[in-house]
C-alpha atoms as a PDB file:
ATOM      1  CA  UNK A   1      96.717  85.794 -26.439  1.00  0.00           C
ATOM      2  CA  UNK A   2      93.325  87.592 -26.003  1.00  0.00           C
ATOM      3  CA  UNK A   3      93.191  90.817 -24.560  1.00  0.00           C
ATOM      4  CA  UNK A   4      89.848  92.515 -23.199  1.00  0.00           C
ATOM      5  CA  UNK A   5      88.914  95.517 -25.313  1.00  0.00           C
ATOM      6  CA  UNK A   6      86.282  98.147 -25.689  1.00  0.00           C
ATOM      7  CA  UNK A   7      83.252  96.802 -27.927  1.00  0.00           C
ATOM      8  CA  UNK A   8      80.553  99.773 -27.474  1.00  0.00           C
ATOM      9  CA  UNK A   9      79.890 102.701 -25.661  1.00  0.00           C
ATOM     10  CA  UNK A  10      76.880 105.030 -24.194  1.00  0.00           C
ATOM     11  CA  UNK A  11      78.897 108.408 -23.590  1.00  0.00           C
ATOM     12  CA  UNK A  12      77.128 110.632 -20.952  1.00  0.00           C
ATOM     13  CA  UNK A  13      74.132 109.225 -20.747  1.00  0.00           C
ATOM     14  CA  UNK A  14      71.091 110.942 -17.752  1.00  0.00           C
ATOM     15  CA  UNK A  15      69.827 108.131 -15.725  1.00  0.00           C
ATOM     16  CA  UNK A  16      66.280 108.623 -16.269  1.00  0.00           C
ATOM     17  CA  UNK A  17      65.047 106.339 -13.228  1.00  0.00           C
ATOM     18  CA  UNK A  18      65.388 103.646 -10.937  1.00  0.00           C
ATOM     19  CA  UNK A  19      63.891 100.551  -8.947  1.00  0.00           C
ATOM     20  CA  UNK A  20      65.103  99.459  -6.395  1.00  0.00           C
ATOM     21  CA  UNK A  21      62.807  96.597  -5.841  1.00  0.00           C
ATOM     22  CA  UNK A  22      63.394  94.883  -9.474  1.00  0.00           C
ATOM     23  CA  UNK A  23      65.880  91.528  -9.389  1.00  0.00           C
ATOM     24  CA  UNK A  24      68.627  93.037 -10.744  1.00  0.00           C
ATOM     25  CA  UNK A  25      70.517  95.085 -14.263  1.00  0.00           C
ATOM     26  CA  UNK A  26      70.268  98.072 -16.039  1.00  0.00           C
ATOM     27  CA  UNK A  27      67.912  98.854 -18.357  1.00  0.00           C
ATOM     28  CA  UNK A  28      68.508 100.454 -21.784  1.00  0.00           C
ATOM     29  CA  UNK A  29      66.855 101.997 -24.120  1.00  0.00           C
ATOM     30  CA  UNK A  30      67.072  99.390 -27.040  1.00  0.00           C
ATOM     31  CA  UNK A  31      67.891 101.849 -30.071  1.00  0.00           C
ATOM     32  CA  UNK A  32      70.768 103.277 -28.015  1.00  0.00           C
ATOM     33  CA  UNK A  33      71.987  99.605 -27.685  1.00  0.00           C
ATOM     34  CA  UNK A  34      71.521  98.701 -30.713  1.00  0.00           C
ATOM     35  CA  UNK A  35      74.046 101.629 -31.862  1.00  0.00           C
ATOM     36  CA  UNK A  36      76.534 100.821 -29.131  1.00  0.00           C
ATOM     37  CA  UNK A  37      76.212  96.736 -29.912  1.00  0.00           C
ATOM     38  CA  UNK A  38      75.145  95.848 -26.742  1.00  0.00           C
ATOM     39  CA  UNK A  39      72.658  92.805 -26.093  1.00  0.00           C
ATOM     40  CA  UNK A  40      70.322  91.808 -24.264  1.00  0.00           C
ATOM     41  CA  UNK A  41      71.391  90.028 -20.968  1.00  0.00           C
ATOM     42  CA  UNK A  42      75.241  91.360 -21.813  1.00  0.00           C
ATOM     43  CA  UNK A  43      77.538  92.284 -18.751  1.00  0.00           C
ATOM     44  CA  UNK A  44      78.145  96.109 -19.097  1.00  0.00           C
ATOM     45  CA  UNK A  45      80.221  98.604 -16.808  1.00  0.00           C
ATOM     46  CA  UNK A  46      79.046 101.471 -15.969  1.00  0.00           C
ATOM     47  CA  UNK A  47      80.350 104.665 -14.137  1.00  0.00           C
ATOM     48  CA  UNK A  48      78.535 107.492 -12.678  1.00  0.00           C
ATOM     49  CA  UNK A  49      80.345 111.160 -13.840  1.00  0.00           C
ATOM     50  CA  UNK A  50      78.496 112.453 -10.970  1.00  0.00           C
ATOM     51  CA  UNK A  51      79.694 110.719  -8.132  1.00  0.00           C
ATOM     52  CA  UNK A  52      82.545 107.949  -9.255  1.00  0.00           C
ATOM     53  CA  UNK A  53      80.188 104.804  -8.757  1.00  0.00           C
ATOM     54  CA  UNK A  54      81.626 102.174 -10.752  1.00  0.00           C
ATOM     55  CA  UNK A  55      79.948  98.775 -10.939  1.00  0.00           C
ATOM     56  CA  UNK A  56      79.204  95.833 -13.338  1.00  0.00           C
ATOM     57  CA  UNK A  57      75.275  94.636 -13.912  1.00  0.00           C
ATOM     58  CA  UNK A  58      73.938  92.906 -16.987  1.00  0.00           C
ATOM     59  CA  UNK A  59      71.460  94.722 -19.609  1.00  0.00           C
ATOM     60  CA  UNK A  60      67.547  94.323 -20.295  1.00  0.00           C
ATOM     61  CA  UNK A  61      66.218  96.552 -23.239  1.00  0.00           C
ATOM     62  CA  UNK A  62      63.939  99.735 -22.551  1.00  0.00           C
ATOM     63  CA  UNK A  63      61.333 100.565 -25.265  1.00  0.00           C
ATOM     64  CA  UNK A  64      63.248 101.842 -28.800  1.00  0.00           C
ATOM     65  CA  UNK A  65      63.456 105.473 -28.972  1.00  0.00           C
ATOM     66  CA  UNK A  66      62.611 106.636 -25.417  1.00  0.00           C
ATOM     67  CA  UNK A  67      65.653 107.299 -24.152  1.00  0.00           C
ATOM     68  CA  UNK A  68      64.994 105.125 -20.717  1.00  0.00           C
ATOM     69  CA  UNK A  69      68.164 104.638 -18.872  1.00  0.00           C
ATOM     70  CA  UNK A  70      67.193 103.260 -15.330  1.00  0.00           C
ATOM     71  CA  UNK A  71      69.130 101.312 -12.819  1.00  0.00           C
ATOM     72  CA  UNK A  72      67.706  98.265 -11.387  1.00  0.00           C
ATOM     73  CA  UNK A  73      68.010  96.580  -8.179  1.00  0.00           C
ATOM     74  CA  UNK A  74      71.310  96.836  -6.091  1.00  0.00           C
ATOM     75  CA  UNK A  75      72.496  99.057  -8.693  1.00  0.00           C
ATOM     76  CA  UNK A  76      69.578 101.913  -7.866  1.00  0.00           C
ATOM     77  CA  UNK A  77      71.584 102.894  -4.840  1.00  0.00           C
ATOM     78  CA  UNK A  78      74.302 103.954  -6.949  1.00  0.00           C
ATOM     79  CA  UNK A  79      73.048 106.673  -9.025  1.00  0.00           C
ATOM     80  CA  UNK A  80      69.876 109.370  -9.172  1.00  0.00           C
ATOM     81  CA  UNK A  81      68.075 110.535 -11.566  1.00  0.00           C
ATOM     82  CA  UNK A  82      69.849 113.531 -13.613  1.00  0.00           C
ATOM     83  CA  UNK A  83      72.794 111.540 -13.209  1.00  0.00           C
ATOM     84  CA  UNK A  84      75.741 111.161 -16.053  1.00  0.00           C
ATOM     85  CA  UNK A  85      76.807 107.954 -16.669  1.00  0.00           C
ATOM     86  CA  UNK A  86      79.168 105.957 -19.113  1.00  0.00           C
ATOM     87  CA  UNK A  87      78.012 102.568 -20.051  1.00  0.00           C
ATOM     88  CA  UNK A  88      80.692 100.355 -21.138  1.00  0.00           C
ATOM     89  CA  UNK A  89      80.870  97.064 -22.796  1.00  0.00           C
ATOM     90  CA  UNK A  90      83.862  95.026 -23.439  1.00  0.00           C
ATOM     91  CA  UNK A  91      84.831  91.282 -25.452  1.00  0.00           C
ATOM     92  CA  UNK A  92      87.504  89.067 -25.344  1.00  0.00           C
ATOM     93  CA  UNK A  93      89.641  89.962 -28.729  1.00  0.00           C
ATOM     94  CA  UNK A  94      92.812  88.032 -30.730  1.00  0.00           C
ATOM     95  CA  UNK A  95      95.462  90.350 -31.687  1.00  0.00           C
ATOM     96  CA  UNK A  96      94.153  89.578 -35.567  1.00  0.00           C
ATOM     97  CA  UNK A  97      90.267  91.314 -34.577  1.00  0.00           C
ATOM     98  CA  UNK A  98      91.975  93.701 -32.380  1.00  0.00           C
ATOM     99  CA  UNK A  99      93.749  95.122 -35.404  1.00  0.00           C
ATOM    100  CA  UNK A 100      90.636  95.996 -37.382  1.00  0.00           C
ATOM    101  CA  UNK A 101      88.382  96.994 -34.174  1.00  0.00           C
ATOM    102  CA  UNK A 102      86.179  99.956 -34.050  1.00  0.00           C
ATOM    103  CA  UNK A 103      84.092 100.441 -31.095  1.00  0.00           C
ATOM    104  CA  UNK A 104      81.263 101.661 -31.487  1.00  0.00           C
ATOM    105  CA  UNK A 105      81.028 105.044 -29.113  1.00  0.00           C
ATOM    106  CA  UNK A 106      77.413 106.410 -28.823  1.00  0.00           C
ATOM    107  CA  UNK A 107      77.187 109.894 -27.725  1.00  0.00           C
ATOM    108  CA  UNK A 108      73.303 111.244 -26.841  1.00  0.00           C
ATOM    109  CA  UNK A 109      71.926 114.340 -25.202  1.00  0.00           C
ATOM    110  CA  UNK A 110      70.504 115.382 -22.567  1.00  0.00           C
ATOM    111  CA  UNK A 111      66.983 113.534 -23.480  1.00  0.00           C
ATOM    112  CA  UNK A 112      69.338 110.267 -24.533  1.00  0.00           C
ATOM    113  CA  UNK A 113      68.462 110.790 -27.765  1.00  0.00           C
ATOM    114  CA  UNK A 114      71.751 109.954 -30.332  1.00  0.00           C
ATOM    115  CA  UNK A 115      73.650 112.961 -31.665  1.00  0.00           C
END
């Protein structure tokens, strides 16, 4: 049986924009995903601290190192800038991976930059 599990996590990150007009996702800065093991194009879940928004969108990667966390699309209505959010992403797991799993939780500040 597989169960659905926590792969990687963005803890409290600021939104740092948004566009309403682009197609669609949520776009990350791509050294923060590469520490939370998220990929391009990946479905990710993310929930708003500051107002309990929770939705799904996929991921496109922001320029390394500048913290960009901006909401695209649909999604723009659903947070502001200065916003907290928790980006989420999850896999498919047998009870064999789930037993050596460590996901990997990414905690920034205020700037998104890693702690």
């Amino acid at each position: 049986m597989f169960k659905k599990m926590l792969i990687g996590k963005i803890h409290r990150a600021t939104v740092t924009g948004s566009d309403l007009n682009y197609v669609g996702s949520i776009t990350i800065d791509q050294q923060l995903m590469d520490s939370a093991k998220i990929d391009i194009w990946e479905q990710v879940q993310v929930v708003n601290l500051n107002n309990g928004a929770r939705f799904e969108t996929y991921v496109i990667a922001g320029e390394s190192g500048k913290g960009e966390i901006q909401l695209n699309g649909a999604a723009a209505r659903l947070a502001q800038s200065g916003d907290k959010v928790i980006i989420m992403s999850f896999g498919w797991l047998t009870p064999e991976e789930i037993s050596t799993l460590e996901p990997k939780i990414v905690h920034v500040d205020e700037k998104n930059h890693i702690l």
